[in-house]
PDB file of N, CA and C in Angstrom:
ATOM      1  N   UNK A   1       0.858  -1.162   0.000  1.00  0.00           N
ATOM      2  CA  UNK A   1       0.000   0.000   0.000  1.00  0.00           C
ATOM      3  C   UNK A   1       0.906   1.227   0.000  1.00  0.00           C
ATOM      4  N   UNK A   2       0.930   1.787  -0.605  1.00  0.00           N
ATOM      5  CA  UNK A   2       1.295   3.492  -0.913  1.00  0.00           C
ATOM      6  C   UNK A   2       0.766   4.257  -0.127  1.00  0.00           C
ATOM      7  N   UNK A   3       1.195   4.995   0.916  1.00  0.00           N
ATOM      8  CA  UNK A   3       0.475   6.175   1.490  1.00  0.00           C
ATOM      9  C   UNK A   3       1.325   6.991   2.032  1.00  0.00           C
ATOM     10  N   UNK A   4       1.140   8.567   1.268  1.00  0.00           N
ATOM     11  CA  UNK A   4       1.840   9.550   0.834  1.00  0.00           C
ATOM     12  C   UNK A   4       1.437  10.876   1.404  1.00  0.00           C
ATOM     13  N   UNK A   5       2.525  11.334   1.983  1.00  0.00           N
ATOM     14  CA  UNK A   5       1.895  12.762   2.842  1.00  0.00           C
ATOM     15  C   UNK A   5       3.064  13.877   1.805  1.00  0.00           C
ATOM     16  N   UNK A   6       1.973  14.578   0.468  1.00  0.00           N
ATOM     17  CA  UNK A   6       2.536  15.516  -0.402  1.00  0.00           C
ATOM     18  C   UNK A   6       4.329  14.560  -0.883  1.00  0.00           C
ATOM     19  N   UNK A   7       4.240  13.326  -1.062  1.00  0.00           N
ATOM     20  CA  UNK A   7       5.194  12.877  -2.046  1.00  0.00           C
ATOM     21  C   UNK A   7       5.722  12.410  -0.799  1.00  0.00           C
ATOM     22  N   UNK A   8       5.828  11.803   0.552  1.00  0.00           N
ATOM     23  CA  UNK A   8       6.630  11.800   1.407  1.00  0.00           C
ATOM     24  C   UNK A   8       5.985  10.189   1.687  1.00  0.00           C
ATOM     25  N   UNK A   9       6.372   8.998   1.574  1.00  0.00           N
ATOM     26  CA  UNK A   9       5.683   7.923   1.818  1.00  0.00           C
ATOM     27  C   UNK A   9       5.329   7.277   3.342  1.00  0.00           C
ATOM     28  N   UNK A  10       4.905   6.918   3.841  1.00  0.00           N
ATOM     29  CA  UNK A  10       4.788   6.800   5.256  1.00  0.00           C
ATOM     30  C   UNK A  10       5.924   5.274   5.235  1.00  0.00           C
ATOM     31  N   UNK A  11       6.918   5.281   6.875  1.00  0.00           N
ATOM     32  CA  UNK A  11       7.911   4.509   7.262  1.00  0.00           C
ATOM     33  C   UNK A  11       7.476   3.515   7.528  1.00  0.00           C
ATOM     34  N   UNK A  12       5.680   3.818   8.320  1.00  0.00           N
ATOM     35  CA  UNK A  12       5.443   2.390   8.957  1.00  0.00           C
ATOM     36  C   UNK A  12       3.914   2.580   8.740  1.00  0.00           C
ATOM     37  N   UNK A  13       3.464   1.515   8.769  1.00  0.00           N
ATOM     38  CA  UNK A  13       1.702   0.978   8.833  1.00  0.00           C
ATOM     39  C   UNK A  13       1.434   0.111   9.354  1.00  0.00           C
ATOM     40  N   UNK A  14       0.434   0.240  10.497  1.00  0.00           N
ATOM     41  CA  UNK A  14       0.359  -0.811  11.328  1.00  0.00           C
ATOM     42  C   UNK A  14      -1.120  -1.425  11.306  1.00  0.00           C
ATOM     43  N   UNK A  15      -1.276  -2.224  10.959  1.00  0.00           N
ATOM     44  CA  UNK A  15      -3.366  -2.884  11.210  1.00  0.00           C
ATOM     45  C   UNK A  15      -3.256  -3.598  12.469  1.00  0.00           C
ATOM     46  N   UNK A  16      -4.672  -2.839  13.067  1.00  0.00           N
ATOM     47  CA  UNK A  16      -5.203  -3.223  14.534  1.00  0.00           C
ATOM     48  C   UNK A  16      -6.000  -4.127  14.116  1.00  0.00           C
ATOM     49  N   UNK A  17      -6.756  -5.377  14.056  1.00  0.00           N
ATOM     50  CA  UNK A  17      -7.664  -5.547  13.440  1.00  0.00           C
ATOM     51  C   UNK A  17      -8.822  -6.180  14.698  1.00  0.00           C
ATOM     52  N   UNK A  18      -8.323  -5.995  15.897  1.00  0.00           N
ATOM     53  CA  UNK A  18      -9.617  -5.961  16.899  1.00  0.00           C
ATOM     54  C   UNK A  18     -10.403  -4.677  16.762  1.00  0.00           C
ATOM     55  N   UNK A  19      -9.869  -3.665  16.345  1.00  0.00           N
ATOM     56  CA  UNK A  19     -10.278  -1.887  16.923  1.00  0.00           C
ATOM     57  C   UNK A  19     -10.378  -1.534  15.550  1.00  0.00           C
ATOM     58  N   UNK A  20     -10.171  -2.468  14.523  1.00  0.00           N
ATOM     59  CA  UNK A  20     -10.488  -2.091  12.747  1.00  0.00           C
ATOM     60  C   UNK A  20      -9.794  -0.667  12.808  1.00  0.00           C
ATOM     61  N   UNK A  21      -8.762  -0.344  12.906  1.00  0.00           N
ATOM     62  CA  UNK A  21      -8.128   0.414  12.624  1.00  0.00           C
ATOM     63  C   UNK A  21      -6.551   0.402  12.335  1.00  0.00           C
ATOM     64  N   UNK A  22      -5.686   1.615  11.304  1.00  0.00           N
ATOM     65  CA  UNK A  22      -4.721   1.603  10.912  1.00  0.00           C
ATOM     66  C   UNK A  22      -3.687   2.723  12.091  1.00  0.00           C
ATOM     67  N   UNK A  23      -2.071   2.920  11.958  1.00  0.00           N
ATOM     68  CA  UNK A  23      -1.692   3.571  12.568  1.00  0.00           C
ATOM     69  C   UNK A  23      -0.558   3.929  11.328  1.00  0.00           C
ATOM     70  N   UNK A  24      -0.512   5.102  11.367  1.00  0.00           N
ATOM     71  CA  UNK A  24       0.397   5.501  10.203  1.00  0.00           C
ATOM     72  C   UNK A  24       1.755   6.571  10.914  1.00  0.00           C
ATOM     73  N   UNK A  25       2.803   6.213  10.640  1.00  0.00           N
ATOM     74  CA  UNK A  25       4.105   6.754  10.898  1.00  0.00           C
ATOM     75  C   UNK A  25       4.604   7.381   9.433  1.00  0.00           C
ATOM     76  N   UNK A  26       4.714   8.765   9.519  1.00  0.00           N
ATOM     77  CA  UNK A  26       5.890   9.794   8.577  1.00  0.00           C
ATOM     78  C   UNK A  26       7.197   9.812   9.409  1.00  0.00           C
ATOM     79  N   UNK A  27       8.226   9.950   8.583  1.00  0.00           N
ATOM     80  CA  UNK A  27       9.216  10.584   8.798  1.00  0.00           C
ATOM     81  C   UNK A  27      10.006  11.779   9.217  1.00  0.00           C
ATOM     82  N   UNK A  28       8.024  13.170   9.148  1.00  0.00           N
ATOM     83  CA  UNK A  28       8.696  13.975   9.593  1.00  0.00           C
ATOM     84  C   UNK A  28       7.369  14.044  10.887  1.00  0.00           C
ATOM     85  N   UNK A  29       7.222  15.398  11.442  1.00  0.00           N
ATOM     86  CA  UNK A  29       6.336  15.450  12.409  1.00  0.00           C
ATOM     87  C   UNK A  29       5.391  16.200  11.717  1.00  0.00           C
ATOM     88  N   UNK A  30       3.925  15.815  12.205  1.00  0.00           N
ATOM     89  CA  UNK A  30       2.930  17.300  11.517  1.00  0.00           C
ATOM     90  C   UNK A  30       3.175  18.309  12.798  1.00  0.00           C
ATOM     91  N   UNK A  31       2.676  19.241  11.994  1.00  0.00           N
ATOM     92  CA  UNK A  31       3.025  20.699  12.779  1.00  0.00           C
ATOM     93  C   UNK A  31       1.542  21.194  12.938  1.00  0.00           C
ATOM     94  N   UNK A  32       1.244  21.864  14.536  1.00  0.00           N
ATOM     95  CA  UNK A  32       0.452  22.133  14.855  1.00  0.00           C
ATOM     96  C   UNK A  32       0.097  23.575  13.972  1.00  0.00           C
ATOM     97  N   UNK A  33      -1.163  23.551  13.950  1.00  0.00           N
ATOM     98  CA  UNK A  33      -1.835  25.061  13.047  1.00  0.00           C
ATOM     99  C   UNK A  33      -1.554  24.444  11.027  1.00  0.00           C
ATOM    100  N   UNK A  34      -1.083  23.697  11.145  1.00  0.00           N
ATOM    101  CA  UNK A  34      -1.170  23.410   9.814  1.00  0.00           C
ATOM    102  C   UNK A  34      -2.335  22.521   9.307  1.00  0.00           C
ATOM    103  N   UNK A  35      -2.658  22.522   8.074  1.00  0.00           N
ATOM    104  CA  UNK A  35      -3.759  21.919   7.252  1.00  0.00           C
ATOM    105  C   UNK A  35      -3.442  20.781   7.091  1.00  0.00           C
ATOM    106  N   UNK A  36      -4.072  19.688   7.090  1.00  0.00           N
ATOM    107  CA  UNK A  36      -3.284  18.183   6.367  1.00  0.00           C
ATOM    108  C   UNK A  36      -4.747  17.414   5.699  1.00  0.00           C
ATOM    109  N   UNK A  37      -4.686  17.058   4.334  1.00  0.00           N
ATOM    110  CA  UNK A  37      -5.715  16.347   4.016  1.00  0.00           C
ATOM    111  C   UNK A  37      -4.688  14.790   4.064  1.00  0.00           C
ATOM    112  N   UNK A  38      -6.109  14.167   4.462  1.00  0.00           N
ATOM    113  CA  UNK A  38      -5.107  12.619   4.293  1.00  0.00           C
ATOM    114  C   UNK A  38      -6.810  11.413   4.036  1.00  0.00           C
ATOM    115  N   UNK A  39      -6.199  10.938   2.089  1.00  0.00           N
ATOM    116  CA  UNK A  39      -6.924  10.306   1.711  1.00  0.00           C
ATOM    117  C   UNK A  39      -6.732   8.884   1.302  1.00  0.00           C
ATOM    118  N   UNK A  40      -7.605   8.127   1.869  1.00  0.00           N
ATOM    119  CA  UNK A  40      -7.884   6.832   1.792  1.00  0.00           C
ATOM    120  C   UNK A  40      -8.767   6.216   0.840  1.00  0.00           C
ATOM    121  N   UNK A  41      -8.822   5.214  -0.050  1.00  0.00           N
ATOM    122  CA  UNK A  41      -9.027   4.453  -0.741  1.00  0.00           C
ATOM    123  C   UNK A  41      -9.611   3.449  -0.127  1.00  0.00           C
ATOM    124  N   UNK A  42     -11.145   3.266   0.400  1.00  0.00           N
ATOM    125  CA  UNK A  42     -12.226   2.373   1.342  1.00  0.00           C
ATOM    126  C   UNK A  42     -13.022   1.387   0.786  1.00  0.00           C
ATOM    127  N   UNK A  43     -13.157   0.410   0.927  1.00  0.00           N
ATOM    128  CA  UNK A  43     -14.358  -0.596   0.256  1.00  0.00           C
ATOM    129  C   UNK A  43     -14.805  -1.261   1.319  1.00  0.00           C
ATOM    130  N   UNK A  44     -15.734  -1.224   1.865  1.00  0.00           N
ATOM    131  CA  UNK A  44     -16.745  -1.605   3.013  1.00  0.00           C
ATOM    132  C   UNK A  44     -17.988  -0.523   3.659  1.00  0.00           C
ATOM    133  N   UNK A  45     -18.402  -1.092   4.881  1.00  0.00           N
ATOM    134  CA  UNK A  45     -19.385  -0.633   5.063  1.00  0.00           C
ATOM    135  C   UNK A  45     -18.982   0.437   5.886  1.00  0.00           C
ATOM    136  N   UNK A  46     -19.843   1.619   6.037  1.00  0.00           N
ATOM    137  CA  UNK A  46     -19.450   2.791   6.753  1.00  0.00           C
ATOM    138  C   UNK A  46     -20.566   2.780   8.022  1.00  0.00           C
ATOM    139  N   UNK A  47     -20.633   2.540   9.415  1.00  0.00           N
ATOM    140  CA  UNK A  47     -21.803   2.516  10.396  1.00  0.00           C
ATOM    141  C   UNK A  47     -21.083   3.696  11.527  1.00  0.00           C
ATOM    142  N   UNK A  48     -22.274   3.351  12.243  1.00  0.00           N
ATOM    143  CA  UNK A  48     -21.916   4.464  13.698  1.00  0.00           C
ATOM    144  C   UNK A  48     -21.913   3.611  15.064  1.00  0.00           C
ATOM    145  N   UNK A  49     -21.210   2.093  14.656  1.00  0.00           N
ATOM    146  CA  UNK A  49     -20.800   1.580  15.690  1.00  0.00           C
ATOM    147  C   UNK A  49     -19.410   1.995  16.346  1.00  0.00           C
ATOM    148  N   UNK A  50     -18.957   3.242  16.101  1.00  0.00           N
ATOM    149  CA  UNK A  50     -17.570   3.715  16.957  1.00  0.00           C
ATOM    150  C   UNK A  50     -16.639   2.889  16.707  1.00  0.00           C
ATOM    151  N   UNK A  51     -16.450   1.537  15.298  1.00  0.00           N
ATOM    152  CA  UNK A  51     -15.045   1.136  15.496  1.00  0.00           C
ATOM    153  C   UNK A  51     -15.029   1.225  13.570  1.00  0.00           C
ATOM    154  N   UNK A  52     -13.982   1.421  13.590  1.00  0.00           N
ATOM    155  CA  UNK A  52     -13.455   1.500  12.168  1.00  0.00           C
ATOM    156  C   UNK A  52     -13.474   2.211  11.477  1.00  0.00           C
ATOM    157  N   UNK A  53     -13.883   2.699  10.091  1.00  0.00           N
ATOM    158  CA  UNK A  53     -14.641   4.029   9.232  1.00  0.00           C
ATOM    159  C   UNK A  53     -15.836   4.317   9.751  1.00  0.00           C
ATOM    160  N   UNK A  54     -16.866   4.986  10.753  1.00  0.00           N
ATOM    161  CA  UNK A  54     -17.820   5.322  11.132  1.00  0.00           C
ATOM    162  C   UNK A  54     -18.308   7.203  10.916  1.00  0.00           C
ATOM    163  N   UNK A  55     -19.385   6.943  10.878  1.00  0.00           N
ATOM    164  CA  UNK A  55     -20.131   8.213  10.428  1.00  0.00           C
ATOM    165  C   UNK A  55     -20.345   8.628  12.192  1.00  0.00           C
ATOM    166  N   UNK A  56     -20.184  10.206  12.160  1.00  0.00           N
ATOM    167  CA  UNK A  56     -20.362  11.127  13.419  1.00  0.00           C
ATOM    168  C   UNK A  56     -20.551  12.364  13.301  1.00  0.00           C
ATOM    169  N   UNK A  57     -21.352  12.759  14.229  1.00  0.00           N
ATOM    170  CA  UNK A  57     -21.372  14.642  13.704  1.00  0.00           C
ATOM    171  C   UNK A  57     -21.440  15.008  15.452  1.00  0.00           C
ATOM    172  N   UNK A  58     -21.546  16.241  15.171  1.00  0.00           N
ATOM    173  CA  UNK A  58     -21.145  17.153  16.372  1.00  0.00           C
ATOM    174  C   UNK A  58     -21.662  18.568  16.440  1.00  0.00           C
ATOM    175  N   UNK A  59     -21.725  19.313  17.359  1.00  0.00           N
ATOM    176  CA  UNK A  59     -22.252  20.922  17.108  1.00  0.00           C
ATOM    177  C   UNK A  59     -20.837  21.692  17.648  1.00  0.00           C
ATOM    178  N   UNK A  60     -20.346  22.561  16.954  1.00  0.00           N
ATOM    179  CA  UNK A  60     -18.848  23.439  17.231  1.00  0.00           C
ATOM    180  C   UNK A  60     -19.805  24.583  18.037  1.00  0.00           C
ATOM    181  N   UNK A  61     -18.669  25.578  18.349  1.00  0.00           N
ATOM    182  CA  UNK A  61     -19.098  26.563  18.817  1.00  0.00           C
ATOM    183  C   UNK A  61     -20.279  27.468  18.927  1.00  0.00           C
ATOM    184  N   UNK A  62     -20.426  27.802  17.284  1.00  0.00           N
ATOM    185  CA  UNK A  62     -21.669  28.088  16.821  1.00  0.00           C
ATOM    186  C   UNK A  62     -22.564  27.651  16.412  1.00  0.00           C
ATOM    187  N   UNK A  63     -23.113  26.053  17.442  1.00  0.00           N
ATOM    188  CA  UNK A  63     -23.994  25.931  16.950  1.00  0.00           C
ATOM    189  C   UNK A  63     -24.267  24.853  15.327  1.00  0.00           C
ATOM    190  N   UNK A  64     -23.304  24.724  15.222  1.00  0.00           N
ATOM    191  CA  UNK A  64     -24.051  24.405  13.389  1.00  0.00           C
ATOM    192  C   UNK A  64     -23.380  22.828  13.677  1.00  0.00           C
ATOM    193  N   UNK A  65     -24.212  22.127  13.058  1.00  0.00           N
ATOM    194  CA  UNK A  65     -23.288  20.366  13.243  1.00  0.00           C
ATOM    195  C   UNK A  65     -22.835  20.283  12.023  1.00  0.00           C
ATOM    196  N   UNK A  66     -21.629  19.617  12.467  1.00  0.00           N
ATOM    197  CA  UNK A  66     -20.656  19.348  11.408  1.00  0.00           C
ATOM    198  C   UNK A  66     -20.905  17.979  11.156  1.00  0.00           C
TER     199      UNK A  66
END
């Protein structure tokens, strides 16, 4: 698997597969206040059982759910 932060490949990838989740290691550090998109390539089901790819929303400050 290829996974690339702006051309920078990640060192390590780790699968949890009790907690259906991944852990991804770069080489450098992200930096706080900065933007980072980070996209995945998914084939399964998406639920709101809290483990794996799950759907969630929330209300921020003002009010509006995200």
């Amino acid at each position: 698997m290829g996974i690339c932060m702006f051309g920078v490949t990640a060192t390590s990838v780790s699968y949890h597969v009790e907690d259906e989740s991944i852990t991804l290691e770069f080489p450098e550090m992200l930096h706080i206040g900065t933007s980072w998109i980070l996209e995945i390539a998914y084939i399964g089901i998406i639920n709101d059982k809290l483990s794996g790819f799950y759907r969630s929303v929330y209300t921020d400050a003002e009010n509006n759910v995200q």
